[in-house]
Structures are given as structure tokens and as C-alpha cells.
C-alpha atoms as a PDB file:
ATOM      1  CA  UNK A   1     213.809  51.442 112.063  1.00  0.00           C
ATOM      2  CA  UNK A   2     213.137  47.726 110.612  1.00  0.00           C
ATOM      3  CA  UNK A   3     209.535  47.764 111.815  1.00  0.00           C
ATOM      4  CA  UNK A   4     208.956  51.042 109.211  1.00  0.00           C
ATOM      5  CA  UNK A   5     210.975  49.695 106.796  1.00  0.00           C
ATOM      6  CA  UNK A   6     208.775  46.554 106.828  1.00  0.00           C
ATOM      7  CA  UNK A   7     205.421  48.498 106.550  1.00  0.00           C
ATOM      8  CA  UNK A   8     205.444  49.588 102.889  1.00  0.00           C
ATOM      9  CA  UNK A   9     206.391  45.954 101.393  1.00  0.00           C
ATOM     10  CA  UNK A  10     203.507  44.948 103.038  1.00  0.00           C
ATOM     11  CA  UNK A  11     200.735  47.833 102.189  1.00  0.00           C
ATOM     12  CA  UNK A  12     200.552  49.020 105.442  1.00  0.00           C
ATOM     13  CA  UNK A  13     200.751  52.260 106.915  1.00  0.00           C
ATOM     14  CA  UNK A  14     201.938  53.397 110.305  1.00  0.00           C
ATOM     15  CA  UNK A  15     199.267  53.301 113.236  1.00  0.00           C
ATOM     16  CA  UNK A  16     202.408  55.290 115.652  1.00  0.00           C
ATOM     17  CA  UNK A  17     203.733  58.597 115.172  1.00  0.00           C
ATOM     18  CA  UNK A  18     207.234  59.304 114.854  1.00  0.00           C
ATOM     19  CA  UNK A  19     209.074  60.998 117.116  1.00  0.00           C
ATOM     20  CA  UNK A  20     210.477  64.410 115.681  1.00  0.00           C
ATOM     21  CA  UNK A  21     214.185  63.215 115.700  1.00  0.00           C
ATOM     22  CA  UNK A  22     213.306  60.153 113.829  1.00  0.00           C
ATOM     23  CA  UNK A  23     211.273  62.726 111.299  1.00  0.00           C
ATOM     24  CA  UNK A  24     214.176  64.735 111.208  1.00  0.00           C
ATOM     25  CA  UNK A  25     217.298  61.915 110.658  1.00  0.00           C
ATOM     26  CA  UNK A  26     214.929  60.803 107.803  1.00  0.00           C
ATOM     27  CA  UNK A  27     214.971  64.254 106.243  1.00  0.00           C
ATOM     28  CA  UNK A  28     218.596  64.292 106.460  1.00  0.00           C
ATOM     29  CA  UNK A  29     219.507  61.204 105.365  1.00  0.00           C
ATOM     30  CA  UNK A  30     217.210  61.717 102.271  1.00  0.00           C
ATOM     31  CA  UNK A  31     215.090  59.322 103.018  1.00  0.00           C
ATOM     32  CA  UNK A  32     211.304  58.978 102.612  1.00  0.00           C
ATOM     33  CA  UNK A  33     208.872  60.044 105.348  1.00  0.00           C
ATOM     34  CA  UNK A  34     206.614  57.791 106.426  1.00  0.00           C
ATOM     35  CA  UNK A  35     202.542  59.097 106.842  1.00  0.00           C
ATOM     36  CA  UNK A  36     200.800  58.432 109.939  1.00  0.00           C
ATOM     37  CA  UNK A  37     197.011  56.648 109.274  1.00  0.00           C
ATOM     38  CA  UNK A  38     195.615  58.722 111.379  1.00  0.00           C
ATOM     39  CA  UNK A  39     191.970  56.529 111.728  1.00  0.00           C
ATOM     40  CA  UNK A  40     194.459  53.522 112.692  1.00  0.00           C
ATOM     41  CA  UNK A  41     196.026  55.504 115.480  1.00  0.00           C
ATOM     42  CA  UNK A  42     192.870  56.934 116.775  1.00  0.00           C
ATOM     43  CA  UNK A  43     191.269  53.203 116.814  1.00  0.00           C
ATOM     44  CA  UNK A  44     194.685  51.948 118.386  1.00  0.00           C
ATOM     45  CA  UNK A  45     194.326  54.317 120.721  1.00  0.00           C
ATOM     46  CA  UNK A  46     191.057  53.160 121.991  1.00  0.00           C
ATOM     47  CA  UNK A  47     191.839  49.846 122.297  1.00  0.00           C
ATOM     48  CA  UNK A  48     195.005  50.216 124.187  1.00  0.00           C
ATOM     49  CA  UNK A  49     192.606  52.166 126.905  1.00  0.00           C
ATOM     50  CA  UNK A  50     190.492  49.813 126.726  1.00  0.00           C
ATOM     51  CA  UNK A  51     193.201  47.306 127.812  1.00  0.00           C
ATOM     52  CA  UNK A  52     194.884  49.375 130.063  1.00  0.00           C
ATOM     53  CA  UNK A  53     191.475  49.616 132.392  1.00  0.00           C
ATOM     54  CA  UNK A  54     190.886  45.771 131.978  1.00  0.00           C
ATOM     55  CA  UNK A  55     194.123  45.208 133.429  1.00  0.00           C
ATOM     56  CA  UNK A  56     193.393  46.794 136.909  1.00  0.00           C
ATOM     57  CA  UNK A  57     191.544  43.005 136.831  1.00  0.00           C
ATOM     58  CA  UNK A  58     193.924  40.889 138.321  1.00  0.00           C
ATOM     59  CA  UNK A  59     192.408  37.704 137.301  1.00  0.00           C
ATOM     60  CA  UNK A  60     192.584  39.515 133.906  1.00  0.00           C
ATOM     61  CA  UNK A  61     196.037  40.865 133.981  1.00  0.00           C
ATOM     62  CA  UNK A  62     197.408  37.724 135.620  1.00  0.00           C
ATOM     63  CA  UNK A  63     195.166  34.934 133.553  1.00  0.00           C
ATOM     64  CA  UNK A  64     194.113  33.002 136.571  1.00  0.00           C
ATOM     65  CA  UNK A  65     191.600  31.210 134.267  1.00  0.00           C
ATOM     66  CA  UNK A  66     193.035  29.015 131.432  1.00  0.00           C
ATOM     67  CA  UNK A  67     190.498  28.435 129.260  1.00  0.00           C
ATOM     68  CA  UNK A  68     188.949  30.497 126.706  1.00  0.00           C
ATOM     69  CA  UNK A  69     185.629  30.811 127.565  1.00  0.00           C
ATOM     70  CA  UNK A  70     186.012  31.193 130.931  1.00  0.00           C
ATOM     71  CA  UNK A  71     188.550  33.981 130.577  1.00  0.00           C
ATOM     72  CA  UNK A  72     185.824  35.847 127.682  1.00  0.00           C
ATOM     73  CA  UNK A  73     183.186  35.718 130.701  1.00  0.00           C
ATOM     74  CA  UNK A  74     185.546  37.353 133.310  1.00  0.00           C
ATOM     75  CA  UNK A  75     186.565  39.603 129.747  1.00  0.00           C
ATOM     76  CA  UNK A  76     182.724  40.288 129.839  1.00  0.00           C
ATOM     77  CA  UNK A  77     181.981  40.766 134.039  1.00  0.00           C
ATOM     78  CA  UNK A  78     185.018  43.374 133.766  1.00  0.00           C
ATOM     79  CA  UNK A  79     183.545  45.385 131.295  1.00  0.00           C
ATOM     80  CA  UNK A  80     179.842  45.043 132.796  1.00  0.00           C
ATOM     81  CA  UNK A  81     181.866  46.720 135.735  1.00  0.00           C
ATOM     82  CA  UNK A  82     183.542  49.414 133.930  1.00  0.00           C
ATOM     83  CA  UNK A  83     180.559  50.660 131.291  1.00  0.00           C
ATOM     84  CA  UNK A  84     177.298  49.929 133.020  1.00  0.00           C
ATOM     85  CA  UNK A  85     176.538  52.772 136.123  1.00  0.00           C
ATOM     86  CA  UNK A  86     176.517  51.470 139.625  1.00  0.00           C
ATOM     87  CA  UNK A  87     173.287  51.443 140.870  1.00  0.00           C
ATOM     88  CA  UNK A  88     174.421  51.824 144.052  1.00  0.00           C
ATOM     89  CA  UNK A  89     175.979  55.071 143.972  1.00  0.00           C
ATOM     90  CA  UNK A  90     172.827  56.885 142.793  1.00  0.00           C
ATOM     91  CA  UNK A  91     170.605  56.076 145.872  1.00  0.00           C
END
């Protein structure tokens, strides 16, 4: 794969796993395996979730608002919604 070809001329390490048939055509075609950061994948993995519940926002998802700060406050309301308890629900 170019991608994890690229990441060693650049210092990097991969944030993905492989899959085990990419592990295993590396192995037989000699080649180097490539080590999984596994702190980068857990903190990729948080974000993506992250994203993937901000998106049930359509204003969010879609990007009805075009300018920065107004898209950080609807950014901010959407996570109000998701992280603080409803107050509602405990009466």
C-alpha cells in the first residue's frame, strides 16, 4: 500500500491495523512489517466516535452554517446535548 509505504519516510507510525492478508503478503514477499502505535489508534478511535455521534446533527453533518464560529457554537450545543444528563428524564 502507498499510504504505508509513505509512513516511515516521514517518522510516522501506523494509527490502523492491518488486515491479516496484508500481514501475511508482507511476510511473503519479504517485506518489512509495519507496527501498529497502539496509543494513536486508541486516540483515533475516540475521535472517530466522537464524530460519528456529532453527525446524527444534521446542521452538523450537512454544514447549514458557513461560518466558523457559528458552526463551533452548534459544534458546542451538540456536545452540551450528548455529555451533559437531561434533566428532564430524572424527574
Amino acid at each position: 500500500m502507498k499510504i504505508r509505504a509513505y509512513l516511515p519516510r516521514r517518522c510516522t507510525r501506523a494509527a490502523i491495523p492491518e488486515r491479516i492478508d496484508q500481514i501475511n503478503g508482507r511476510i511473503r514477499r519479504g517485506e518489512r512489517r509495519y507496527y501498529l502505535d497502539r496509543a494513536a489508534c486508541r486516540r483515533r478511535t475516540v475521535v472517530e466516535r466522537c464524530c460519528n455521534k456529532l453527525k446524527h446533527h444534521k446542521a452538523l453533518a450537512t454544514r447549514y452554517n458557513k461560518r466558523g464560529r457559528h458552526y463551533q457554537a452548534m459544534v458546542t450545543l451538540a456536545c452540551l446535548q450528548h455529555w451533559l444528563p437531561d434533566i428532564t428524564d430524572t424527574a
